[in-house]
N, C-alpha and C. Protein backbone atom coordinates (compact mmCIF):
# COMPACT_ATOMS: atom_id res chain seq x y z
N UNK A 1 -0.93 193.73 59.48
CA UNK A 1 -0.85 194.39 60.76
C UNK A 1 -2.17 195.12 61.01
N UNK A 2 -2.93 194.89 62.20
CA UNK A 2 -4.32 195.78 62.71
C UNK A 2 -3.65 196.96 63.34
N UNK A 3 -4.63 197.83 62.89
CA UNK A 3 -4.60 199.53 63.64
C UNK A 3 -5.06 198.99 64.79
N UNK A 4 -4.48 199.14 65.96
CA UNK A 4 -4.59 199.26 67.23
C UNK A 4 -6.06 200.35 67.96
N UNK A 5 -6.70 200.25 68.22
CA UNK A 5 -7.85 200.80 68.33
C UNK A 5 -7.54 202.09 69.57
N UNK A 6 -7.53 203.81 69.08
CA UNK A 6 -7.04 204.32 69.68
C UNK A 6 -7.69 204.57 71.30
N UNK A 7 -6.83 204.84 72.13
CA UNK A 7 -7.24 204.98 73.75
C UNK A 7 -7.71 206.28 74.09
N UNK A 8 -6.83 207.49 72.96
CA UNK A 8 -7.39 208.80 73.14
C UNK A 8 -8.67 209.21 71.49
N UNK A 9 -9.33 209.32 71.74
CA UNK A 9 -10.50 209.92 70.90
C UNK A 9 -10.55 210.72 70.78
N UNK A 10 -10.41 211.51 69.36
CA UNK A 10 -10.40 212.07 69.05
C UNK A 10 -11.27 213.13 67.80
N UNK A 11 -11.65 214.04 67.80
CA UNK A 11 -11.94 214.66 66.42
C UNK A 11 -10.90 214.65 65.48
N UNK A 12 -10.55 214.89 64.39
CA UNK A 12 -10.25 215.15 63.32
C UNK A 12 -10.51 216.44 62.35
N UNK A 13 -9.28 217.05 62.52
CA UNK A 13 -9.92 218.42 62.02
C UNK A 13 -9.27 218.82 60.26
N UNK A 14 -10.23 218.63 59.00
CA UNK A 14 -10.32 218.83 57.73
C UNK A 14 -9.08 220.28 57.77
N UNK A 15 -8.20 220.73 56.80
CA UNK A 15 -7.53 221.83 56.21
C UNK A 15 -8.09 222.81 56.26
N UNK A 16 -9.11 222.91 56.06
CA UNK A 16 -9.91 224.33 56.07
C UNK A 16 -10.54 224.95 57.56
N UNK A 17 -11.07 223.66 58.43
CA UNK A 17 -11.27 223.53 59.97
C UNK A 17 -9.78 224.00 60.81
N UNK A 18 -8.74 223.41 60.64
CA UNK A 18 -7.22 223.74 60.95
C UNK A 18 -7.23 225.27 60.65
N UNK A 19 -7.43 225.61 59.17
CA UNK A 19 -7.10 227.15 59.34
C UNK A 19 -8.29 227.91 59.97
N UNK A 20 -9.55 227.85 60.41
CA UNK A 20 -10.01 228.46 61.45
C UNK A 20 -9.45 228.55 62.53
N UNK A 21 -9.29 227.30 63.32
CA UNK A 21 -8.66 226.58 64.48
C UNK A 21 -7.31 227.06 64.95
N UNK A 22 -6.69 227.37 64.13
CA UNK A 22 -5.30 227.82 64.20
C UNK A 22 -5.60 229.27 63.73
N UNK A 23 -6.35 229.91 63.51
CA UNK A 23 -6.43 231.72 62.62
C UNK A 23 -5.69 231.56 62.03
N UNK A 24 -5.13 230.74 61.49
CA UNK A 24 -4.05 230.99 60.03
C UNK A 24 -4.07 230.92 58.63
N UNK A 25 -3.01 231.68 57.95
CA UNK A 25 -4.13 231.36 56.73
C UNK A 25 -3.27 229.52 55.86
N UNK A 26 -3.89 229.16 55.07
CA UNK A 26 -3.40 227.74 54.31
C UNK A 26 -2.47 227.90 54.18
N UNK A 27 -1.38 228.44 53.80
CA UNK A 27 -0.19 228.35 53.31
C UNK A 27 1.05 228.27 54.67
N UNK A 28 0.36 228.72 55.64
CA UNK A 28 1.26 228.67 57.30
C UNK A 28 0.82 227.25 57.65
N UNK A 29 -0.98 226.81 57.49
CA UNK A 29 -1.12 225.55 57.91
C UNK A 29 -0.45 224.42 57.24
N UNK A 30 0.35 224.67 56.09
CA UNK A 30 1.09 223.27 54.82
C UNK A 30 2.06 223.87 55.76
N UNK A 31 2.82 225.04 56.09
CA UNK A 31 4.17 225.17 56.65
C UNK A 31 4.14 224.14 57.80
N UNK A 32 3.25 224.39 58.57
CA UNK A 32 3.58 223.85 59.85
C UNK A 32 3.66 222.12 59.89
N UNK A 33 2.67 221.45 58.52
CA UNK A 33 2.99 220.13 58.23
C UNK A 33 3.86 219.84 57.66
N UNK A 34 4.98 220.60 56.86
CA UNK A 34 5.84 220.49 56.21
C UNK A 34 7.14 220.69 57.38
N UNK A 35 6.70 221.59 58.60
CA UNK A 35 7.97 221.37 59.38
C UNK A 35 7.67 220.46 60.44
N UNK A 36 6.99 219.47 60.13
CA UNK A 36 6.47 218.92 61.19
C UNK A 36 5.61 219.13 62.36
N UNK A 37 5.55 220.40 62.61
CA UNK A 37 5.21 220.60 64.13
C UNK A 37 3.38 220.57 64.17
N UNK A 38 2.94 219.62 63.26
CA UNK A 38 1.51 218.62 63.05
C UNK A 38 2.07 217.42 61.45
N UNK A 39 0.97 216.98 62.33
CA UNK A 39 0.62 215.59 61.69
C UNK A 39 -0.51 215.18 61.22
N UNK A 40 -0.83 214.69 60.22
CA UNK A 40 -1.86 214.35 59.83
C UNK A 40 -2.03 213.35 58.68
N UNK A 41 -3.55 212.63 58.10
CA UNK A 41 -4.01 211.78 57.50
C UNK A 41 -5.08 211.42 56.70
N UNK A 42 -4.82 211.00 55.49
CA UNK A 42 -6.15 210.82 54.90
C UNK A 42 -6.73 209.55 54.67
N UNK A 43 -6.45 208.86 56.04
CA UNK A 43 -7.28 207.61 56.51
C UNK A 43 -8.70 207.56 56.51
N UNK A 44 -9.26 208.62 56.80
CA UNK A 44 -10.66 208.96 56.60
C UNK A 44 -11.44 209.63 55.18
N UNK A 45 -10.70 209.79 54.50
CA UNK A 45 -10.97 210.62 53.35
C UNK A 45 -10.01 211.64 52.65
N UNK A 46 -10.75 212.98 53.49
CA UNK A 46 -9.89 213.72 53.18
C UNK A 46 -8.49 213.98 54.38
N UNK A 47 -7.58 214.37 54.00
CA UNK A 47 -6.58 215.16 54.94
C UNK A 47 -7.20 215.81 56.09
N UNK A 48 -6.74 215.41 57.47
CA UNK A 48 -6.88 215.99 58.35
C UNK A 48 -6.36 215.60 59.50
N UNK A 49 -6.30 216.40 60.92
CA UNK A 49 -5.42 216.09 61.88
C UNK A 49 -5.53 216.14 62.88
N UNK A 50 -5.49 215.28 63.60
CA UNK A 50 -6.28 214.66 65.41
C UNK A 50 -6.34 216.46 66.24
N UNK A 51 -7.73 216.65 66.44
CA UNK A 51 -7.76 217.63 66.84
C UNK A 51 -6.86 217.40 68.51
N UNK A 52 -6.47 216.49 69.22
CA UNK A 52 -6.02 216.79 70.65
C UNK A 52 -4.49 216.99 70.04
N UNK A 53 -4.04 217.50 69.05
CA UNK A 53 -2.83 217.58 68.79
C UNK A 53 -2.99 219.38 68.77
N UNK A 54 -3.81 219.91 69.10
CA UNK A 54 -4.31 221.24 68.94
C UNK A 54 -4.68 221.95 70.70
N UNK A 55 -3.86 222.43 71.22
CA UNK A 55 -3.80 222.93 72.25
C UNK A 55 -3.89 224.64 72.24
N UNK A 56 -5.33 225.19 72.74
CA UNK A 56 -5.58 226.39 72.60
C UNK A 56 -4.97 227.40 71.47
N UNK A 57 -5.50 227.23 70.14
CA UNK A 57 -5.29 227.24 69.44
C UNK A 57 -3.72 226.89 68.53
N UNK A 58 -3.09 226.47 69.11
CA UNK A 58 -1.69 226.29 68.59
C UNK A 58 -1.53 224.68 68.41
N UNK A 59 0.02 224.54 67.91
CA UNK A 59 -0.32 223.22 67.53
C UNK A 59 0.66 222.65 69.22
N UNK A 60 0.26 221.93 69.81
CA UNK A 60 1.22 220.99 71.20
C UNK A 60 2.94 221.59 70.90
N UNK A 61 3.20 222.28 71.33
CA UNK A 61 4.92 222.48 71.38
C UNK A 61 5.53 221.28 71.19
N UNK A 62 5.35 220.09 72.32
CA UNK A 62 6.42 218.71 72.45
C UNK A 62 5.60 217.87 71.05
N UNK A 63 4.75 218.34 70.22
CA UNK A 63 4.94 217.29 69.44
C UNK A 63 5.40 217.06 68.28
N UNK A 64 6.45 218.42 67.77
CA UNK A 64 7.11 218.52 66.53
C UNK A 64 8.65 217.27 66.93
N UNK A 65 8.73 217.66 68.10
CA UNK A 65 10.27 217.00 68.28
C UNK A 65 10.01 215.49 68.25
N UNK A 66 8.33 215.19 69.16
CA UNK A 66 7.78 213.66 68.80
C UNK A 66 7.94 212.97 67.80
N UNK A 67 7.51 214.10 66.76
CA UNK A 67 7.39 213.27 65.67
C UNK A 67 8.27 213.32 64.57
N UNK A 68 9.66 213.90 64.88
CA UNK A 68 10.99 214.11 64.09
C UNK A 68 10.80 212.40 64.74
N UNK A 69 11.53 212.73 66.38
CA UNK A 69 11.99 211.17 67.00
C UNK A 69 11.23 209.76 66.04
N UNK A 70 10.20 209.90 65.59
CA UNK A 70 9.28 208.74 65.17
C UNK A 70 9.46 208.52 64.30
N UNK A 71 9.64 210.03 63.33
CA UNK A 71 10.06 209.50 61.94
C UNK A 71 11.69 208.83 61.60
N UNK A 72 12.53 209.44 62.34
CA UNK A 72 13.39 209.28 62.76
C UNK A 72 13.98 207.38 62.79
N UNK A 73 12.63 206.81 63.50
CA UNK A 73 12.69 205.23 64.09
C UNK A 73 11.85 204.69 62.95
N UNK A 74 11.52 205.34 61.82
CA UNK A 74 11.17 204.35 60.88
C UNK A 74 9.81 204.43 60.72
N UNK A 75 9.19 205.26 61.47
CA UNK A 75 7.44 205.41 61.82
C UNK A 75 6.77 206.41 60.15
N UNK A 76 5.79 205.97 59.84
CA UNK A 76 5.24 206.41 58.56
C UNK A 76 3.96 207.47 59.52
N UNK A 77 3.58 208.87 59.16
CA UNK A 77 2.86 209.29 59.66
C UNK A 77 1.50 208.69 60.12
N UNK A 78 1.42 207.82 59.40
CA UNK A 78 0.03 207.03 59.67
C UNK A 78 0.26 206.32 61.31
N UNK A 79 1.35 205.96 61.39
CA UNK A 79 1.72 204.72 62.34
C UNK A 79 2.20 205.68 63.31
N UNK A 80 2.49 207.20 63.54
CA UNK A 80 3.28 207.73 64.56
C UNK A 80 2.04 208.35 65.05
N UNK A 81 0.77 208.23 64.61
CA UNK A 81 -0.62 209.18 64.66
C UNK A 81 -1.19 207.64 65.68
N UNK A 82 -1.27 206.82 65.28
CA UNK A 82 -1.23 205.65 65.90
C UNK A 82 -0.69 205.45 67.13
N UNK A 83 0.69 205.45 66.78
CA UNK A 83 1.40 205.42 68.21
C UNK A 83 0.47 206.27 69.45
N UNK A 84 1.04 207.33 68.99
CA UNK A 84 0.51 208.69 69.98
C UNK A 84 -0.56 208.35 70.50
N UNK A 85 -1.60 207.91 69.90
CA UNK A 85 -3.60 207.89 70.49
C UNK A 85 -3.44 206.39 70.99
N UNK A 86 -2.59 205.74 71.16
CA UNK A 86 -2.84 204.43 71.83
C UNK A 86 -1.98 204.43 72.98
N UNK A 87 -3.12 203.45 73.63
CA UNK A 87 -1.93 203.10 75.32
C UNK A 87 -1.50 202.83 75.05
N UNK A 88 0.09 203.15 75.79
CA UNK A 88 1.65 202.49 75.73
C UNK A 88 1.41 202.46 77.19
N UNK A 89 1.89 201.05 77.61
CA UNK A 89 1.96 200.34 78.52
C UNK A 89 3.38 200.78 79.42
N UNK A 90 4.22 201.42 78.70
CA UNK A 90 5.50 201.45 79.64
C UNK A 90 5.00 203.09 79.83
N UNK A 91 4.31 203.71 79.47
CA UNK A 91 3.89 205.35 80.05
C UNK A 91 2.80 205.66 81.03
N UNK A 92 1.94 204.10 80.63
CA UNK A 92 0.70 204.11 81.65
C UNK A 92 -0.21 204.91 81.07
N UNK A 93 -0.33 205.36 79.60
CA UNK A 93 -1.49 206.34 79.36
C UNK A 93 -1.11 206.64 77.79
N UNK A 94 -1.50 207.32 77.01
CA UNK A 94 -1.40 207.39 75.71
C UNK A 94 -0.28 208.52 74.91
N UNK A 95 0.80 208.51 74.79
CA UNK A 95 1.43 209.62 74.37
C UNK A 95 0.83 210.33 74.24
N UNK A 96 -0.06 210.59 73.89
CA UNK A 96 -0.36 212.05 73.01
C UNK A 96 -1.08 212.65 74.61
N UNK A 97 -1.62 211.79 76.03
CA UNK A 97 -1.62 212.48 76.72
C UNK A 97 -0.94 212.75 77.88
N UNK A 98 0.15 211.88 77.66
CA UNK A 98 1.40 212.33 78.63
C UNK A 98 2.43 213.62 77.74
N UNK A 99 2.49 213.95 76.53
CA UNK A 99 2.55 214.89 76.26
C UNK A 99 2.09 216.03 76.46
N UNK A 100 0.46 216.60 76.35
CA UNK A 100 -0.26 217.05 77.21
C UNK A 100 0.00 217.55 78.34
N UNK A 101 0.06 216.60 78.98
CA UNK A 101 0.41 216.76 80.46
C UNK A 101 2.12 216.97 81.05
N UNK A 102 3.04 217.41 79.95
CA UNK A 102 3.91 218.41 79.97
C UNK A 102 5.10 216.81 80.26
N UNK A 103 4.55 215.48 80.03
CA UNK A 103 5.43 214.45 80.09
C UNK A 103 6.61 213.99 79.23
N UNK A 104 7.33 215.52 77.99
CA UNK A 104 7.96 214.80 76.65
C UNK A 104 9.46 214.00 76.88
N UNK A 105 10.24 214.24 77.92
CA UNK A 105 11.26 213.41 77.93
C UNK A 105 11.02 212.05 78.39
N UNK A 106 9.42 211.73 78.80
CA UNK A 106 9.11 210.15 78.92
C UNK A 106 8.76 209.71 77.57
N UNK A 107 7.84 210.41 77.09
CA UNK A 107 7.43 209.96 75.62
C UNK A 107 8.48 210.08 74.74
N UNK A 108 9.74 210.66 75.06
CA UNK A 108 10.72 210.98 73.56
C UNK A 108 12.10 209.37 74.06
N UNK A 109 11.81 209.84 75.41
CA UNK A 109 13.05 207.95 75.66
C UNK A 109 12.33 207.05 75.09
N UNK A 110 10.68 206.47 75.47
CA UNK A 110 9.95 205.37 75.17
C UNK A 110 9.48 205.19 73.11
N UNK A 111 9.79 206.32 72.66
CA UNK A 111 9.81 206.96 70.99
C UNK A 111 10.97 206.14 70.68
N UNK A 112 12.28 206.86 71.20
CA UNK A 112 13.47 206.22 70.85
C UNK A 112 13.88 205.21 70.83
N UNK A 113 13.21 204.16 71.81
CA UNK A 113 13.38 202.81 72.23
C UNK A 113 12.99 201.99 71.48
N UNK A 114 11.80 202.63 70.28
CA UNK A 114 11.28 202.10 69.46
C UNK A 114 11.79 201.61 67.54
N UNK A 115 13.04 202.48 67.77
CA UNK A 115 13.88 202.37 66.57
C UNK A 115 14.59 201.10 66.90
């Protein structure tokens, strides 16, 4: 299977960049990956996590419940980080920016549809 080449571009922000980014200290930034409400990958090396998942300093509200729904349908974090940064054709634009743009009960039906 090819990684789909993402539509939204992104930075990538390292554990230690996150706890600037967020003012928090490491042990809140593992909380918040451990309750989901971020995602991240060490596709590049080290661990780290699509900075547009980072909305004035916090992590996106709609994308903890995103990515329950994804894991939920069988999605491996690698592949729900995927999902999100690529056009989906039935949203017209890339989850991660119809989320953004305050769109989550389109992105959480078109998530679900996917199980």
């Amino acid at each position: 299977m090819t990684t789909p080449s993402p539509a939204t571009e992104t930075a990538w922000l390292t554990m230690p960049e996150l706890v600037e980014v967020l003012g928090e200290p490491l042990g809140r930034v593992r909380r918040l990956l451990d309750e989901s409400q971020l995602i991240g990958s060490k596709r590049h090396g080290a661990f780290a996590v699509p900075a547009v998942f980072i909305v004035d300093g916090h992590p996106l509200p709609s994308l903890r419940g995103t990515i329950i729904v994804l894991h939920d349908a069988g999605f491996t974090d690698d592949e729900a980080i995927d999902w999100m940064l690529s056009l989906d054709d039935t949203i017209g634009v890339a989850p991660i920016e119809a989320l953004r743009a305050g769109r989550k009960s389109e992105v959480r039906r078109v998530a679900q549809a996917l199980a």
